[in-house]
Protein backbone atom coordinates (compact mmCIF):
# COMPACT_ATOMS: atom_id res chain seq x y z
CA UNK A 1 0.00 0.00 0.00
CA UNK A 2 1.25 3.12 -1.08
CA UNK A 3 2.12 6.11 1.73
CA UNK A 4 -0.99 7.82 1.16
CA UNK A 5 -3.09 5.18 1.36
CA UNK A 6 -2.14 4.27 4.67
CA UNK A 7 -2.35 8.14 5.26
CA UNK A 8 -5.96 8.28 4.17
CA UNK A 9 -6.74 4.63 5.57
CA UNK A 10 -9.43 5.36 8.32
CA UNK A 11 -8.12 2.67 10.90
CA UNK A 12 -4.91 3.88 10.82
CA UNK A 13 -6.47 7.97 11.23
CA UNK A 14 -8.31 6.44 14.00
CA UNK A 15 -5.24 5.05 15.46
CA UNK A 16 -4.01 7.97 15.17
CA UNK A 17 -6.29 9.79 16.84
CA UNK A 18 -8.10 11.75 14.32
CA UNK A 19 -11.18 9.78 14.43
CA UNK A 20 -12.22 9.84 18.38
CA UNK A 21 -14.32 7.10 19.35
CA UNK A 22 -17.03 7.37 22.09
CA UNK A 23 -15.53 6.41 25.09
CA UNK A 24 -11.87 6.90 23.33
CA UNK A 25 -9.36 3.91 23.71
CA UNK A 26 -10.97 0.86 25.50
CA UNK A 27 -7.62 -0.95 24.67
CA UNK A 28 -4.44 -0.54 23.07
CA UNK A 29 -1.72 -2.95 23.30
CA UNK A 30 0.10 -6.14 21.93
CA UNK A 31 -0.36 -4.90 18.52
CA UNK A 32 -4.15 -4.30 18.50
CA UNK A 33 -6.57 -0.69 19.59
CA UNK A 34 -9.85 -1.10 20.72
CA UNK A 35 -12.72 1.41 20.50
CA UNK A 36 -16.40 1.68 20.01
CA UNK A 37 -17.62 2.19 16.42
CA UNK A 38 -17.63 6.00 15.26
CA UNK A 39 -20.66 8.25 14.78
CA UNK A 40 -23.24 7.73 13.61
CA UNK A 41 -23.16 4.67 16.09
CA UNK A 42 -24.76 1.82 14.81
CA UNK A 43 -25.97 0.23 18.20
CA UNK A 44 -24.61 0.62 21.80
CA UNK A 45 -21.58 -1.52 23.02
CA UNK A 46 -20.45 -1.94 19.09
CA UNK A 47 -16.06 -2.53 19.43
CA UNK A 48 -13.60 -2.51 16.50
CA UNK A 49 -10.53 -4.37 17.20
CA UNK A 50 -8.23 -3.30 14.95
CA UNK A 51 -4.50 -3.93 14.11
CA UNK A 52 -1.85 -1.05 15.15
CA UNK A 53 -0.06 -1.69 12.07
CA UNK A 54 -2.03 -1.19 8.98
CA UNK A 55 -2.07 -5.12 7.66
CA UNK A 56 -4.71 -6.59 5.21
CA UNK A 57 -4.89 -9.71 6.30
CA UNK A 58 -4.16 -12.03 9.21
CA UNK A 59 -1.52 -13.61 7.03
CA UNK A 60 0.52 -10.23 7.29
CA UNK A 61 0.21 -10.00 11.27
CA UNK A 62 3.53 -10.91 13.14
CA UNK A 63 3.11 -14.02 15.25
CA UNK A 64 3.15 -11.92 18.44
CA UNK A 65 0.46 -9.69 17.40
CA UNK A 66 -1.45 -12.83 15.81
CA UNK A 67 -1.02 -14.58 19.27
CA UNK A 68 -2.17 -11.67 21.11
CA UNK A 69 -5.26 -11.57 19.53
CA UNK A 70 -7.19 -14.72 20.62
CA UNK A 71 -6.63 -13.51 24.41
CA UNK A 72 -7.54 -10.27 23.74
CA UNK A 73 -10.51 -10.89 22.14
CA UNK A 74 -11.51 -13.28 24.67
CA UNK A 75 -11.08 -10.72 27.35
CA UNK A 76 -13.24 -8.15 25.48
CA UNK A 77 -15.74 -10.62 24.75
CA UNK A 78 -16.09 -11.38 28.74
CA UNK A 79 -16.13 -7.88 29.53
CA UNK A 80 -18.89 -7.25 26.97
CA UNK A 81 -20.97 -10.12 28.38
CA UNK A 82 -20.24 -8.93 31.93
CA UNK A 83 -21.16 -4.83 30.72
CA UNK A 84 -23.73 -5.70 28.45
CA UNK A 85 -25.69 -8.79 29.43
CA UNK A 86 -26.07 -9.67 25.84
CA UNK A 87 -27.63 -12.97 24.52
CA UNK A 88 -24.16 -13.50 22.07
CA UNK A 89 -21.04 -11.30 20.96
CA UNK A 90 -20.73 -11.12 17.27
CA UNK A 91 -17.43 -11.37 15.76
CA UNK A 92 -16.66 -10.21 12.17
CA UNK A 93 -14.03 -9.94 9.86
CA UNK A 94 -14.71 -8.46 6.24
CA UNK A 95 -12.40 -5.57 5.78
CA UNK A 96 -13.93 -4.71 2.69
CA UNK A 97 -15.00 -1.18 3.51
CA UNK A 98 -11.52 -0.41 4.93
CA UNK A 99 -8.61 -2.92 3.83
CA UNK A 100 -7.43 -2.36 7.37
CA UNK A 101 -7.16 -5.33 9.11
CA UNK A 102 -10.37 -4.71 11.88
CA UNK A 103 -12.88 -7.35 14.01
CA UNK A 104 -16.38 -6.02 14.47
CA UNK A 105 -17.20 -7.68 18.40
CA UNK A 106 -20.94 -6.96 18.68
CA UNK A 107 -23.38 -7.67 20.76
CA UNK A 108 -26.76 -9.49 20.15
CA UNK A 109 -29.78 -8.70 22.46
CA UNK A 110 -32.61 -10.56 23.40
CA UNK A 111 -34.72 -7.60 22.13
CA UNK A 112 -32.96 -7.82 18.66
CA UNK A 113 -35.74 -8.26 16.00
CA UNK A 114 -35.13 -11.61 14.09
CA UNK A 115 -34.05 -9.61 10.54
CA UNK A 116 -31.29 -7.72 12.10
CA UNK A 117 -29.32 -11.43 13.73
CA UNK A 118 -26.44 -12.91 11.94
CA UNK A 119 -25.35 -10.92 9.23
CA UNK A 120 -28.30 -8.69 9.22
CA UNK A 121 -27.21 -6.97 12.31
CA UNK A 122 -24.85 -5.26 10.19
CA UNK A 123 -28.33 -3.54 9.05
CA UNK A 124 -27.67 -1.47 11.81
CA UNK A 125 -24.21 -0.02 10.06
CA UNK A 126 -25.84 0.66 6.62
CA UNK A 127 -29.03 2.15 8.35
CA UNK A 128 -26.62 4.52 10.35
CA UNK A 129 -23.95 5.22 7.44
CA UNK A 130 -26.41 5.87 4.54
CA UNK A 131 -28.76 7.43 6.48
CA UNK A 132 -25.66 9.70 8.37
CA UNK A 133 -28.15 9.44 11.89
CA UNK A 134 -27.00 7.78 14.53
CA UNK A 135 -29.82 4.66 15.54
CA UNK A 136 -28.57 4.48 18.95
CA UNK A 137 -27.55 6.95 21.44
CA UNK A 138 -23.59 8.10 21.92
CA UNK A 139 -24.32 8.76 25.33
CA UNK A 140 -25.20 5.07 25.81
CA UNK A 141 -22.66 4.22 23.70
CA UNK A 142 -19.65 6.18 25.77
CA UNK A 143 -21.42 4.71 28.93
CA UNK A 144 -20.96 1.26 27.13
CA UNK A 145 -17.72 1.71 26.29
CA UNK A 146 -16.40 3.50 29.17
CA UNK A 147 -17.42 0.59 31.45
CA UNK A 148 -15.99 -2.25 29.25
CA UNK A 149 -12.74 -0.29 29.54
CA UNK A 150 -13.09 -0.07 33.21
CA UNK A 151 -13.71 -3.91 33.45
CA UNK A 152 -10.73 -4.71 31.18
CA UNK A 153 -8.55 -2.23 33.30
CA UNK A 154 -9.81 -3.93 36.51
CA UNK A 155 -9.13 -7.48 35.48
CA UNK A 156 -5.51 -7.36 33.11
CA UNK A 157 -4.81 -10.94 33.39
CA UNK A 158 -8.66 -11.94 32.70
């Protein structure tokens, strides 16, 4: 990838800082940054795992930051069930939008209407995106986040 690609690559501007997150940095670390999704959020309690080093696909992490990231997701998964109560955490991997190696984690609520599970939750995304409103709150969403961070802070070795 050429410089300005990465330059203009919205992972790495978010890793960078330029795109704040609600909530900001739930985890950074090992290789990998976690924050909630940008506005206009999607849904409440929706992470992006993403890769420090702009990478396309697992087969360009390092073996350190590959073996970081089955831990690490499984600590941000318990925190999110902890947090969240949800009925499952979502994991997805399609870097199509943004070649940036990223992990959606999100997480599926009783409540969720039966069109919007599995891949239709992403529904939620295109709803938000296309439609440039946010479907749910960023105050719930920085409350989300803030207290997943809290819960990975309080339990490092998880």
């Amino acid at each position: 990838m050429s410089a300005w690609d990465v330059a203009a690559c919205v992972a790495c501007r978010a890793n960078r800082g330029e795109l704040p997150a609600p909530g900001g940095v739930l985890y950074e670390g090992d290789g990998w940054r976690l924050e909630h999704t940008f506005e206009p959020i999607p849904l409440a309690g929706w992470l992006v795992l993403k890769s420090l080093r702009h990478v396309e696909t697992f087969a360009d992490l390092t073996r350190d930051e590959a073996a970081a990231f089955g831990p690490l997701t499984r600590r941000v998964v318990a925190a999110m069930e902890d947090v969240l109560a949800p009925v499952k955490v979502y994991l997805s991997l399609y870097a199509e939008g943004c070649a940036h190696l990223h992990v959606h984690l999100i997480p599926r609520y009783e409540e969720t209407p039966p069109d919007r599970r599995g891949p239709g939750i992403f529904a939620y995304l295109h709803e938000a995106s296309t439609q440039g409103r946010k479907v749910a709150d960023v105050d719930a969403a920085e409350r989300a986040a803030l207290a997943i961070r809290a819960h990975l802070l309080a339990r490092p070795e998880d």
